[in-house]
N, C-alpha and C. Protein backbone atom coordinates (compact mmCIF):
# COMPACT_ATOMS: atom_id res chain seq x y z
N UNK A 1 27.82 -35.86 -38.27
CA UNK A 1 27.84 -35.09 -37.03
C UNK A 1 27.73 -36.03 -35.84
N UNK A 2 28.46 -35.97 -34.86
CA UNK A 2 28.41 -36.83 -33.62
C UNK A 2 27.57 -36.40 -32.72
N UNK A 3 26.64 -37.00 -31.92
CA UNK A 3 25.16 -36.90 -31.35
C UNK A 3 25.85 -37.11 -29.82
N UNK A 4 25.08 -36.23 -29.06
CA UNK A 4 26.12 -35.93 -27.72
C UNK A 4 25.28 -36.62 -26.56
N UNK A 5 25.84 -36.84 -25.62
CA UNK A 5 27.04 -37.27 -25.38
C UNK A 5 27.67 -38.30 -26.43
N UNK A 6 29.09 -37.73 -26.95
CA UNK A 6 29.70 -38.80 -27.79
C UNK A 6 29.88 -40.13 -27.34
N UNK A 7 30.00 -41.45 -27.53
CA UNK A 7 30.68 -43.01 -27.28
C UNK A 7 32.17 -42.44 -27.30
N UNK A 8 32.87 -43.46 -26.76
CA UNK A 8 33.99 -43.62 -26.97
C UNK A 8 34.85 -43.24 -27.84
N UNK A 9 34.17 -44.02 -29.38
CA UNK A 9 34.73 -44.14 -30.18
C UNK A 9 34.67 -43.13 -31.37
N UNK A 10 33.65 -41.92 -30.91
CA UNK A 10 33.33 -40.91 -31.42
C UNK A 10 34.36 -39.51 -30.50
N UNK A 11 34.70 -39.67 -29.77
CA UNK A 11 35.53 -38.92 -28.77
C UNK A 11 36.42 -37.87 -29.99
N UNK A 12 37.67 -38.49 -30.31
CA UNK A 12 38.59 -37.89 -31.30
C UNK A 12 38.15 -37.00 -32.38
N UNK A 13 36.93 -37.63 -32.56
CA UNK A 13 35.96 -36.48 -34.17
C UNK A 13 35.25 -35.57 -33.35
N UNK A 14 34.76 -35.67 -32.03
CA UNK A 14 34.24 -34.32 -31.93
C UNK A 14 35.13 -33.39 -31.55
N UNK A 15 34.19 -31.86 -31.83
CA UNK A 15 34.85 -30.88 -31.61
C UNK A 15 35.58 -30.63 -30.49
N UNK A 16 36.43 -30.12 -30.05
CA UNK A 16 37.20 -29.44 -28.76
C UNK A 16 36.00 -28.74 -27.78
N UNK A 17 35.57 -28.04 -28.42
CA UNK A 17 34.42 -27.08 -27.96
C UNK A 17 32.95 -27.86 -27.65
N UNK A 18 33.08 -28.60 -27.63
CA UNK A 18 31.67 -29.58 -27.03
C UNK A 18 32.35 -30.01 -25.72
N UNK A 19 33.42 -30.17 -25.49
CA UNK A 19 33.89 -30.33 -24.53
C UNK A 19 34.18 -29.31 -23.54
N UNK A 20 34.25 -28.20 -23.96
CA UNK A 20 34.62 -27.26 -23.17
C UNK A 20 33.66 -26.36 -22.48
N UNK A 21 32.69 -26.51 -22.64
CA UNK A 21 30.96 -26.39 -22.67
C UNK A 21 30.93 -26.89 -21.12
N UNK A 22 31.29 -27.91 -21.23
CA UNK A 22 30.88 -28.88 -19.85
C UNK A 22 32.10 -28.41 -18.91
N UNK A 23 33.30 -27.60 -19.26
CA UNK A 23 34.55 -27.44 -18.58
C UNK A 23 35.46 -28.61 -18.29
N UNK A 24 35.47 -29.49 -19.24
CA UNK A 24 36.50 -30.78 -19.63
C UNK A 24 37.33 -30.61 -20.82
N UNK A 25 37.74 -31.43 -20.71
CA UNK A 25 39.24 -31.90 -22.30
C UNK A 25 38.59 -33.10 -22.44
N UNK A 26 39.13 -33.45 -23.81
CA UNK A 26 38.64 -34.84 -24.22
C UNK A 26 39.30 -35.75 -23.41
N UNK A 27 40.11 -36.19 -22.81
CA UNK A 27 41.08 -36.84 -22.33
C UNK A 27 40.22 -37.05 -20.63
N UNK A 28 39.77 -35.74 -20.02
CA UNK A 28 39.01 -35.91 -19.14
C UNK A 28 37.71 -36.91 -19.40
N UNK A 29 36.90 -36.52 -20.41
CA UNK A 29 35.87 -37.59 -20.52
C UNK A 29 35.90 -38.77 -21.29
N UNK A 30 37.24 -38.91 -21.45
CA UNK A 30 37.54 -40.33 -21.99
C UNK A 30 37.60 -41.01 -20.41
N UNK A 31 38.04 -40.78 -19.63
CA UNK A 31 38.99 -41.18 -18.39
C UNK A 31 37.30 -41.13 -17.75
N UNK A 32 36.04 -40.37 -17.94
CA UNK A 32 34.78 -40.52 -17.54
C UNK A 32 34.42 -41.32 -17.65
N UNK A 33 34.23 -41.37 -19.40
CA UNK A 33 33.64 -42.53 -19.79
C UNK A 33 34.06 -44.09 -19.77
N UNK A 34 35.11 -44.19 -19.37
CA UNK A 34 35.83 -45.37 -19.33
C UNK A 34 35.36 -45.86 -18.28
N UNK A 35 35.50 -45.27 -17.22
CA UNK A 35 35.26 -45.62 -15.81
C UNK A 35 33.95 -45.99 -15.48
N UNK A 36 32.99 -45.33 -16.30
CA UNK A 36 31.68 -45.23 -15.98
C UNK A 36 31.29 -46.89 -16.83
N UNK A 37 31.55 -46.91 -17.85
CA UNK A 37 31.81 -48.11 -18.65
C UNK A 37 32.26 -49.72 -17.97
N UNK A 38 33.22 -49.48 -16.90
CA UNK A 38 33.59 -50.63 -16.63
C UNK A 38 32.23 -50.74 -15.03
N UNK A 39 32.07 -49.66 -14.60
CA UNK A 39 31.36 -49.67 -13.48
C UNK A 39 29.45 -50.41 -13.92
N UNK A 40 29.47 -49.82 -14.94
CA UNK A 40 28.74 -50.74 -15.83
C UNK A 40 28.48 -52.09 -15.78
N UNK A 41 29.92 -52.39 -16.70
CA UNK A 41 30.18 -54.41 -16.40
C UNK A 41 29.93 -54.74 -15.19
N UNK A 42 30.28 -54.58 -13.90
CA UNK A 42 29.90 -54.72 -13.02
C UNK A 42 28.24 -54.95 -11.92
N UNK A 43 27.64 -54.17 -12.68
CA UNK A 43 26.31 -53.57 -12.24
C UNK A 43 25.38 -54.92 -12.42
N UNK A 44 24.43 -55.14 -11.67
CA UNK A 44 23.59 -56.02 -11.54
C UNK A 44 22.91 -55.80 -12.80
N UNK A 45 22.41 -56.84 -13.59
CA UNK A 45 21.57 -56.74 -15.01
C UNK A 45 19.96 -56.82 -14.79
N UNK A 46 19.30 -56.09 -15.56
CA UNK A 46 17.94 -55.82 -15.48
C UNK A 46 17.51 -57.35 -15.09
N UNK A 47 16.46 -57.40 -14.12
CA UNK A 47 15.88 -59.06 -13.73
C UNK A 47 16.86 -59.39 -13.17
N UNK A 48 17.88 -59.16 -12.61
CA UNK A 48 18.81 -60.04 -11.60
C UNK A 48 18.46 -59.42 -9.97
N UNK A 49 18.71 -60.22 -9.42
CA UNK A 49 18.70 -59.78 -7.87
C UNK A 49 19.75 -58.75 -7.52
N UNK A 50 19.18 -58.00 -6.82
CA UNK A 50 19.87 -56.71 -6.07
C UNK A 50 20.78 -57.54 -5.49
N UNK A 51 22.35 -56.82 -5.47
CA UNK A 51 23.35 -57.48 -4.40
C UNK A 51 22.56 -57.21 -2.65
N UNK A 52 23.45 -58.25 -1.92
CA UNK A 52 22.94 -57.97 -0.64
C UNK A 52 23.70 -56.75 -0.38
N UNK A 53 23.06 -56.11 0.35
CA UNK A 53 23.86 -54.55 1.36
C UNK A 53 23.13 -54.19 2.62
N UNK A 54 24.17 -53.63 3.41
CA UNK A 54 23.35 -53.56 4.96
C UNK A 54 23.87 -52.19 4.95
N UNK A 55 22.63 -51.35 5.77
CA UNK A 55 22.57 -50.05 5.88
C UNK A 55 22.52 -50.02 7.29
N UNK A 56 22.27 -48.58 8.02
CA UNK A 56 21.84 -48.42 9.48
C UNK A 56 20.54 -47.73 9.40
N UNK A 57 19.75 -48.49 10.61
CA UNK A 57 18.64 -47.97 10.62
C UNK A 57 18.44 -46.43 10.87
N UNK A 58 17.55 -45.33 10.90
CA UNK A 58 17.75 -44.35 11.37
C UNK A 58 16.33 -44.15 11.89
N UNK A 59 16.04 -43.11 13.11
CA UNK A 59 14.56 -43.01 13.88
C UNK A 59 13.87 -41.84 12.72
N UNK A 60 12.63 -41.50 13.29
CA UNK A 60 12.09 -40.89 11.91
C UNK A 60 12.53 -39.28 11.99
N UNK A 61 13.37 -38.88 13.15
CA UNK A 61 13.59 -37.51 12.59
C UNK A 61 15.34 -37.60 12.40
N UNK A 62 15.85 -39.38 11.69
CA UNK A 62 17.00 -39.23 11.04
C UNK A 62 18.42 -39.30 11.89
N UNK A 63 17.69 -39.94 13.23
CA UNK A 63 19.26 -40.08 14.15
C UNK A 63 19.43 -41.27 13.99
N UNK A 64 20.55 -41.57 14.53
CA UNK A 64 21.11 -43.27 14.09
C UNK A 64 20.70 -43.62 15.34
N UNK A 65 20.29 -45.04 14.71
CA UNK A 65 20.09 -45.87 15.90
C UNK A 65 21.11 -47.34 16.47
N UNK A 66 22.20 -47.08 15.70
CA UNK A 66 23.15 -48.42 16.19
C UNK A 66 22.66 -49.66 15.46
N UNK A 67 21.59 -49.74 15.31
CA UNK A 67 21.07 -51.11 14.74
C UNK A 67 21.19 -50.87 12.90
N UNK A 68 21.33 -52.28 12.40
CA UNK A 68 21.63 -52.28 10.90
C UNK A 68 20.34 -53.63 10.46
N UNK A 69 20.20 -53.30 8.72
CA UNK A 69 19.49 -54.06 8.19
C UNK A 69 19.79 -54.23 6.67
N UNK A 70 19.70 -55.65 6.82
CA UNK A 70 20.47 -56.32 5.61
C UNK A 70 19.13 -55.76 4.49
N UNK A 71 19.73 -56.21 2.82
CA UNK A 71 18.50 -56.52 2.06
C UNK A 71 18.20 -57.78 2.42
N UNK A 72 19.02 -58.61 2.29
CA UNK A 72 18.87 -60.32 2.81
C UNK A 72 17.76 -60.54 3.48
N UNK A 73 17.95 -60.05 4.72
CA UNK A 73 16.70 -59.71 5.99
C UNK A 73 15.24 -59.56 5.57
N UNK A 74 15.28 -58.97 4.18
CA UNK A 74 13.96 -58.81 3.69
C UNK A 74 13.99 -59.59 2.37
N UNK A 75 14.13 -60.49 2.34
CA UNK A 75 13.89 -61.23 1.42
C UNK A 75 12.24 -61.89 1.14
N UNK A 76 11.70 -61.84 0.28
CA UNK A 76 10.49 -62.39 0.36
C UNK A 76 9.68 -61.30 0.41
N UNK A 77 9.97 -59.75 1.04
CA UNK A 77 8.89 -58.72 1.02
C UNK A 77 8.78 -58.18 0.12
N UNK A 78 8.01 -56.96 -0.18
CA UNK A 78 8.36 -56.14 -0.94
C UNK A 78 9.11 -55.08 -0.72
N UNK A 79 10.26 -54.90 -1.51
CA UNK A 79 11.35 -53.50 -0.91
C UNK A 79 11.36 -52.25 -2.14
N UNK A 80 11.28 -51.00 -2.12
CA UNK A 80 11.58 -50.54 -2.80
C UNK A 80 12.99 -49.67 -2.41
N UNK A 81 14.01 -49.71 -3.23
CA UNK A 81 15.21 -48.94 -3.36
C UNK A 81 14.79 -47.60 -4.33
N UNK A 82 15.14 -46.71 -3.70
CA UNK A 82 15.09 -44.96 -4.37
C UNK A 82 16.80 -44.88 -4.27
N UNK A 83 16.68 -44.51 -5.89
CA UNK A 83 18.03 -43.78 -5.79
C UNK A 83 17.64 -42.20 -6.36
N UNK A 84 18.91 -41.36 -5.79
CA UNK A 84 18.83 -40.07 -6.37
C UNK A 84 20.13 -39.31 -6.14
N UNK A 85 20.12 -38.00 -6.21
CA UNK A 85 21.83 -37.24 -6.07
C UNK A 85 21.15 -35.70 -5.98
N UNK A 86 22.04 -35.15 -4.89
CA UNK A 86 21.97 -34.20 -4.72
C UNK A 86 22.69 -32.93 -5.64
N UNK A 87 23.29 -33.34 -6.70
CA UNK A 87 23.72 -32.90 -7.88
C UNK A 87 23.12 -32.48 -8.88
């Protein structure tokens, strides 16, 4: 029995209907998983340094303020990054 989310290479043996659950075709979450896969290779590895990225500052009730800040800029502090999704 294939344990879900399927790999790749489990794709073709599962059912149609595990897929259709989620409102995809296999072909759709091949074309998911692929993508998600190479975005992967890419991705900074556990213990490596965060890439640099510059954001804009914003005031505390969330308006922009024109001014930007690197991670670079804070090098040496402590930073914490939150990720999340409104999904």
């Amino acid at each position: 029995m294939v344990r879900h989310p399927p790999t790749l290479d489990q794709i073709d043996e599962t059912p149609e209907e595990v897929f259709e659950q989620y409102g995809i075709t296999k072909e759709e979450y091949r074309i998911r998983q692929t993508n998600r896969l190479a975005r992967d290779n890419t991705a900074p590895k556990v213990g490596e340094p965060a890439p640099n990225f510059k954001l804009e500052k914003l005031t505390e009730n969330g308006s922009r303020t024109g001014e930007h800040c690197s991670l670079s800029d804070l090098r040496g502090k402590p930073v914490t990054l939150v990720f999340g999704s409104y999904t």
